[in-house]
C-alpha atoms as a PDB file:
ATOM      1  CA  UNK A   1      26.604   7.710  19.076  1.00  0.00           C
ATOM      2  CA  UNK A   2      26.921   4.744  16.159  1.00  0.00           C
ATOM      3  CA  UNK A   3      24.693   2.783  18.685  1.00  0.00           C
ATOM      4  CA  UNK A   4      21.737   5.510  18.465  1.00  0.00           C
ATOM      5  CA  UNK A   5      22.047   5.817  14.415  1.00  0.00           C
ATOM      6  CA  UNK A   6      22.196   2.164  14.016  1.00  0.00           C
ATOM      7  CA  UNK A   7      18.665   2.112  15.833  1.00  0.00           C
ATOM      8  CA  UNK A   8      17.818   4.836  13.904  1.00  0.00           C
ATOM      9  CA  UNK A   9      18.479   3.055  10.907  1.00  0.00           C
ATOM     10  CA  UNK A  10      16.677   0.360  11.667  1.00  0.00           C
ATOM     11  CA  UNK A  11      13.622   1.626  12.911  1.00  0.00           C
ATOM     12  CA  UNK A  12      13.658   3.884   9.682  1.00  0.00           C
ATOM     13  CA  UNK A  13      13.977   0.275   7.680  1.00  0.00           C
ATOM     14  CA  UNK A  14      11.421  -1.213   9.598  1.00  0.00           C
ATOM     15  CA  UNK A  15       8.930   1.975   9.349  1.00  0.00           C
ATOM     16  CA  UNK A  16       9.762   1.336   5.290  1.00  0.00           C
ATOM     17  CA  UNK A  17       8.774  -2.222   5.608  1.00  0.00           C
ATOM     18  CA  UNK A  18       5.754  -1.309   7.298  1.00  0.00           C
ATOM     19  CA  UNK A  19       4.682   1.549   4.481  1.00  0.00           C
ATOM     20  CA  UNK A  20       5.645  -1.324   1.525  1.00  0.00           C
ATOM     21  CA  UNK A  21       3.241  -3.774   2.993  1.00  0.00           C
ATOM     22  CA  UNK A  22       0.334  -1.672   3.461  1.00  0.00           C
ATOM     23  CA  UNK A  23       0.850  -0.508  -0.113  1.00  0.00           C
ATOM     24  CA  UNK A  24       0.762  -3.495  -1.752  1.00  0.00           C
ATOM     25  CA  UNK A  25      -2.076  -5.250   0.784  1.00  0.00           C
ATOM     26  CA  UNK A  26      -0.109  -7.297   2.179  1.00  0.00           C
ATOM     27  CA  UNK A  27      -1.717  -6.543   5.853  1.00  0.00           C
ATOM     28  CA  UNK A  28      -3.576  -9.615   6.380  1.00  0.00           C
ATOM     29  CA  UNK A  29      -2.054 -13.555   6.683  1.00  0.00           C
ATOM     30  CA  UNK A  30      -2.908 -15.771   3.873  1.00  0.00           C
ATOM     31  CA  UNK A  31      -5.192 -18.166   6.121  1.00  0.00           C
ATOM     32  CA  UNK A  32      -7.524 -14.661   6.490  1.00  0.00           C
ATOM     33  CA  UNK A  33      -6.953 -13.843   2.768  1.00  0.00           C
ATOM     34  CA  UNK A  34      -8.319 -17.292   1.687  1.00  0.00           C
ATOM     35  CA  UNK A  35     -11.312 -16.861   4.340  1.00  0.00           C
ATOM     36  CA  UNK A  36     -12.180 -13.790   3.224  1.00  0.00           C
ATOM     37  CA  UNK A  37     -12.227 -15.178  -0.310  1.00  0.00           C
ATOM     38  CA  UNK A  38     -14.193 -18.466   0.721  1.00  0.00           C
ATOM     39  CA  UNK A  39     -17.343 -16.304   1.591  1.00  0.00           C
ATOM     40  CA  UNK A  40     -16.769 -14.293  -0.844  1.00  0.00           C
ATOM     41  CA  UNK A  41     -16.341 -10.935   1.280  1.00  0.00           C
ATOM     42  CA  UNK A  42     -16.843  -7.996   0.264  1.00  0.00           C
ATOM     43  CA  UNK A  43     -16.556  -5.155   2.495  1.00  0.00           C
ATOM     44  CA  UNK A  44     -14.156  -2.784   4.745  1.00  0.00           C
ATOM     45  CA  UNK A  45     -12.069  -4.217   6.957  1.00  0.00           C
ATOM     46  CA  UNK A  46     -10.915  -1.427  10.417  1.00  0.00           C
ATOM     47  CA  UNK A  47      -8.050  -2.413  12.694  1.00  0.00           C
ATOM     48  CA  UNK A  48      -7.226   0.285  15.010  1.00  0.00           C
ATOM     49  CA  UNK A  49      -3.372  -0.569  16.482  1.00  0.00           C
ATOM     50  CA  UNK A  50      -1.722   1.131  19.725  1.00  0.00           C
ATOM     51  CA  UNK A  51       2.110   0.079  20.432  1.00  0.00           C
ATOM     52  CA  UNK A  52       1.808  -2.366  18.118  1.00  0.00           C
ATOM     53  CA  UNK A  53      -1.516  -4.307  19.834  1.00  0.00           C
ATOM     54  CA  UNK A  54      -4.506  -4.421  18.339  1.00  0.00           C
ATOM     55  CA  UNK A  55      -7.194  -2.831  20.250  1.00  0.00           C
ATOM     56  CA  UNK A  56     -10.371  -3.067  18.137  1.00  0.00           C
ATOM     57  CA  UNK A  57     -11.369  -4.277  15.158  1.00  0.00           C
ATOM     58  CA  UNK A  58     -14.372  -4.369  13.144  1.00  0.00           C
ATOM     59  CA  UNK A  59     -15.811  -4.646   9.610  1.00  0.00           C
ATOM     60  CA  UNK A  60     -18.365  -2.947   7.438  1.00  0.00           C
ATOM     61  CA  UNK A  61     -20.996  -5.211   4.997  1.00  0.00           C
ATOM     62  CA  UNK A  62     -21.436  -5.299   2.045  1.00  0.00           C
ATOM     63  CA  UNK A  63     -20.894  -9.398   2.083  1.00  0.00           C
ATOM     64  CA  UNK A  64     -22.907 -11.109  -0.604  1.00  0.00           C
ATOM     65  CA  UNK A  65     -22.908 -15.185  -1.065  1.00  0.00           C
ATOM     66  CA  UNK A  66     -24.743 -14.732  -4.582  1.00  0.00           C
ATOM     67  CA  UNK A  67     -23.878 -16.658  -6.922  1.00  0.00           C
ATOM     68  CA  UNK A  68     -24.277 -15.001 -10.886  1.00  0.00           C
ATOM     69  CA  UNK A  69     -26.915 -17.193 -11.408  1.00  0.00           C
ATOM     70  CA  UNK A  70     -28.743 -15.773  -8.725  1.00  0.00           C
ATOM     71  CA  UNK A  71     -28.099 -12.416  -9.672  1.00  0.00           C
ATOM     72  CA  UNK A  72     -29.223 -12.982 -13.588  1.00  0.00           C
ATOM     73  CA  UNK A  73     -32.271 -14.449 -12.253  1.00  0.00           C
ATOM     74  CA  UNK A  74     -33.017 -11.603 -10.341  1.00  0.00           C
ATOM     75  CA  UNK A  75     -32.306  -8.962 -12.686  1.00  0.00           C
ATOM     76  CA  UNK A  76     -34.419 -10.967 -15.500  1.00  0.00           C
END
């Protein structure tokens, strides 16, 4: 019985854990974080996760390289 609650427990601190880190973005490792910041990404980002394996992911664009230069110029 204090075997099953202490699983309990700690799949109930895990699960918390879990929730924490997708509130505050902190889904993605910092090597993909500076990536996605080196091309300047902008976009949505879909992982879709059974038993804890991905199975698919994908992304949406909306990805521009601009720089503001290139953008004033444009809009000029």
């Amino acid at each position: 019985m204090i075997e099953i609650q202490s699983h309990e427990n700690e799949e109930e601190r895990r699960f918390g854990e879990f929730r924490r880190k997708v509130r505050s973005a902190e889904v993605l490792s910092a090597a993909m974080q500076r990536l996605l910041q080196s091309i300047h990404f902008n976009g949505r980002l879909s992982i879709i996760v059974q038993n804890g394996h991905v199975l698919k992911s994908g992304y949406e664009e909306g990805y521009f390289r601009q720089t503001e230069t290139e953008v004033t110029t444009r809009l000029q």
